[in-house]
C-alpha atoms as a PDB file:
ATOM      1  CA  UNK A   1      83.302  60.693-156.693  1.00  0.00           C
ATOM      2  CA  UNK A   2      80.166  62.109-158.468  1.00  0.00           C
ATOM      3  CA  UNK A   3      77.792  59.819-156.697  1.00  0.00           C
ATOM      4  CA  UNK A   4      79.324  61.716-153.346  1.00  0.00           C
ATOM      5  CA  UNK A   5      79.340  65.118-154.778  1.00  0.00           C
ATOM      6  CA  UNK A   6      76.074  64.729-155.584  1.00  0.00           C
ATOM      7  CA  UNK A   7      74.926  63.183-152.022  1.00  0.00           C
ATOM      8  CA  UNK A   8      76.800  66.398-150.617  1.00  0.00           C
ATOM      9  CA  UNK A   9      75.159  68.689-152.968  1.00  0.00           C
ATOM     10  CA  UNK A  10      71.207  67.337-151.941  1.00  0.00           C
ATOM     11  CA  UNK A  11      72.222  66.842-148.179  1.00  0.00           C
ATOM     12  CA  UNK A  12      74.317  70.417-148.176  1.00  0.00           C
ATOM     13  CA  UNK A  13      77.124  68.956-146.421  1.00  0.00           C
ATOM     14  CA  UNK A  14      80.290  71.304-146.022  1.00  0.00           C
ATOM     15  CA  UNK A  15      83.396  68.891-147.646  1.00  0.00           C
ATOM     16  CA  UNK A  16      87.049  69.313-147.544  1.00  0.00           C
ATOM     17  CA  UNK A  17      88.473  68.531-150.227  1.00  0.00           C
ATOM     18  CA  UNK A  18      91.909  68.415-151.401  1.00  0.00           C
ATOM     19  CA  UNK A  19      92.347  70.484-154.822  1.00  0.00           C
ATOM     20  CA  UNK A  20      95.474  71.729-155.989  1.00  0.00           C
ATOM     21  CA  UNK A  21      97.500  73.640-154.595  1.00  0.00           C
ATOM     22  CA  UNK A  22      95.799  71.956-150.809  1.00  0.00           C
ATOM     23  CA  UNK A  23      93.387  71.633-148.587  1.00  0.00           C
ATOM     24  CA  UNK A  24      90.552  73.767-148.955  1.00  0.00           C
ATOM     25  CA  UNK A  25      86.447  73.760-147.049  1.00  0.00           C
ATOM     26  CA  UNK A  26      83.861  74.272-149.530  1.00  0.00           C
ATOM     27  CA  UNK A  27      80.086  74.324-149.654  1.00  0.00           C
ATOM     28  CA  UNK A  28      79.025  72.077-153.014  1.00  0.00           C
ATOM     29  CA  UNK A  29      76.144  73.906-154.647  1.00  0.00           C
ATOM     30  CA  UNK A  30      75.957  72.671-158.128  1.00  0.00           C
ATOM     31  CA  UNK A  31      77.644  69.602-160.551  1.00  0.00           C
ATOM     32  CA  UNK A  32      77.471  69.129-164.305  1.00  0.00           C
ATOM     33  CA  UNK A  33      79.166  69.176-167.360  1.00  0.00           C
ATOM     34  CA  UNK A  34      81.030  71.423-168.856  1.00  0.00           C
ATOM     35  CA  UNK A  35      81.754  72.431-173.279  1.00  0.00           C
ATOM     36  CA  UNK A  36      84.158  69.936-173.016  1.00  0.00           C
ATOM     37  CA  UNK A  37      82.979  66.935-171.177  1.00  0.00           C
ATOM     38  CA  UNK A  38      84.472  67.965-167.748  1.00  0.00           C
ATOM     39  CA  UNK A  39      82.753  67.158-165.289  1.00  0.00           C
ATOM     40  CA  UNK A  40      82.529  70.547-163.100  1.00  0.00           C
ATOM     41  CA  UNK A  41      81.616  71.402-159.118  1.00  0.00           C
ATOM     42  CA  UNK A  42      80.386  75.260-158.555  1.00  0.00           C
ATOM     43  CA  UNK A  43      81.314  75.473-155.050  1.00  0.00           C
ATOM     44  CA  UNK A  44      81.543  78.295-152.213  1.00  0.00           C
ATOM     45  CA  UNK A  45      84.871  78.007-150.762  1.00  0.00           C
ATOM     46  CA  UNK A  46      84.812  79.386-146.948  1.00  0.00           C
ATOM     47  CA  UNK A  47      88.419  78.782-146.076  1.00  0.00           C
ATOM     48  CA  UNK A  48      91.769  76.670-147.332  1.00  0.00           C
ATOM     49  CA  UNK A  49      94.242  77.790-150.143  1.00  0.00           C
ATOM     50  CA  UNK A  50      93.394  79.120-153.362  1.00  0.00           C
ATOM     51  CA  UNK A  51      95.740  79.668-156.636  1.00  0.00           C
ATOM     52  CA  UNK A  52      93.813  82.623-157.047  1.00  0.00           C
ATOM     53  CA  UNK A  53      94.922  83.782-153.686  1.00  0.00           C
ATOM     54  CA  UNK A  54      91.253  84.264-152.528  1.00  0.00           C
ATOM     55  CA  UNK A  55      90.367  81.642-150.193  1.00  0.00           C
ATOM     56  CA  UNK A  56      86.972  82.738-149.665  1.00  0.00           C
ATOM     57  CA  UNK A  57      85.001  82.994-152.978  1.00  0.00           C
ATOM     58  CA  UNK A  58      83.000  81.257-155.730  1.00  0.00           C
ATOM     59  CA  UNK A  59      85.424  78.529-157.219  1.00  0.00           C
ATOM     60  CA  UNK A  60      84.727  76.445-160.472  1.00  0.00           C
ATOM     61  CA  UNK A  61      86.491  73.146-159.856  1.00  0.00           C
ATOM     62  CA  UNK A  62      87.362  70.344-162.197  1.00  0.00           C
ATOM     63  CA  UNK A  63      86.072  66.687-160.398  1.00  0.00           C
ATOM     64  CA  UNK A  64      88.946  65.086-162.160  1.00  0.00           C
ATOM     65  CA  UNK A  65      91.459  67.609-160.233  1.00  0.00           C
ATOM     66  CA  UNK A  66      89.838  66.601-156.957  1.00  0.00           C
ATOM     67  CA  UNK A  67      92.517  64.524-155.071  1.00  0.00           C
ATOM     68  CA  UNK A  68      90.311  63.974-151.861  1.00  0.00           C
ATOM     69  CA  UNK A  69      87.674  64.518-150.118  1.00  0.00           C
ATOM     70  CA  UNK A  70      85.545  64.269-146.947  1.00  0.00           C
ATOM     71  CA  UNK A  71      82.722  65.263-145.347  1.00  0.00           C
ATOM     72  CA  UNK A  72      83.198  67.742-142.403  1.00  0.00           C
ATOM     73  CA  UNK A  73      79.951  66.757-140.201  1.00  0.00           C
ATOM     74  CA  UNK A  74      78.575  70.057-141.039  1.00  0.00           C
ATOM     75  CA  UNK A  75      75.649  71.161-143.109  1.00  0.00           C
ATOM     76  CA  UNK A  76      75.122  74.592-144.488  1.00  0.00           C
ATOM     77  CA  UNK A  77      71.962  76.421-144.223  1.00  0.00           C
ATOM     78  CA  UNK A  78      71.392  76.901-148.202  1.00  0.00           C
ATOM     79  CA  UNK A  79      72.731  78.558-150.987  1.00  0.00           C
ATOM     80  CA  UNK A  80      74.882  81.682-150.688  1.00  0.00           C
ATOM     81  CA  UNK A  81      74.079  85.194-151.658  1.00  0.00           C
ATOM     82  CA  UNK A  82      75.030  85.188-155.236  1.00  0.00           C
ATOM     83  CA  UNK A  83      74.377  81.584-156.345  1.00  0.00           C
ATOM     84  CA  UNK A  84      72.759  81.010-159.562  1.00  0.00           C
ATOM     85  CA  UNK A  85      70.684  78.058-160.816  1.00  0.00           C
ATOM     86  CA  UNK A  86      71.481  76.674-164.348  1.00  0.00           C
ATOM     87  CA  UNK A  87      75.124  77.309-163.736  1.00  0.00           C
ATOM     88  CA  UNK A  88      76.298  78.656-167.586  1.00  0.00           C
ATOM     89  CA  UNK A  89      79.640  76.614-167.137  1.00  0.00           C
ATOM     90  CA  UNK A  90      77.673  73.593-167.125  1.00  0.00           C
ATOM     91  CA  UNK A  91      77.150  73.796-170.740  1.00  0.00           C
ATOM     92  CA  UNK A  92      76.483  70.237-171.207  1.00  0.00           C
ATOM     93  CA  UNK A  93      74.228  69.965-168.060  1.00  0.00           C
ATOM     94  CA  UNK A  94      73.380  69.730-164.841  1.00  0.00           C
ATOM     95  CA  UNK A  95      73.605  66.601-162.983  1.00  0.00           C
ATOM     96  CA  UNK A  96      72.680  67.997-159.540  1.00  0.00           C
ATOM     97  CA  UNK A  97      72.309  71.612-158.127  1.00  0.00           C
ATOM     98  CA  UNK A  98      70.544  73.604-155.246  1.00  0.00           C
END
């Protein structure tokens, strides 16, 4: 899975991915490691279900949550407004980012 995250991340390739609690489209921007040893996707979510009930937004997800995913055929442009390198999550660091 992180060999494909990362391919999505360097190719910007729009996913879907299935995440608890569904299906949800997201824009992979960065991957690394979080305080605990999680491995962690910073991702732009443009549409799907969220538990936070926003389905558009910045998500933090948890790799080992992920329960699919595929690629959509689509590539975004680049990062979105309000994307930050050297993700502060990622305390443990970065294994790939835009």
């Amino acid at each position: 899975m992180t060999d494909m995250l990362v391919d999505a991340i360097n190719k910007r390739l729009v996913l879907e991915i299935d995440y608890p609690p569904g299906k949800r489209v997201i824009e992979p921007h960065a991957l690394g490691i979080g305080a605990d040893g999680q491995i962690l996707l910073r991702a732009f979510q443009s549409s799907g279900v969220s538990a936070s009930g926003e389905p558009t937004d910045w998500k933090l997800l948890r790799v080992d949550r992920l329960i699919g995913s595929a690629f959509t055929g689509t590539i975004f442009p680049g990062p979105r407004p309000g994307y930050r390198r050297g993700d502060s999550a990622m305390k443990r660091g970065i294994i790939a980012q835009l």
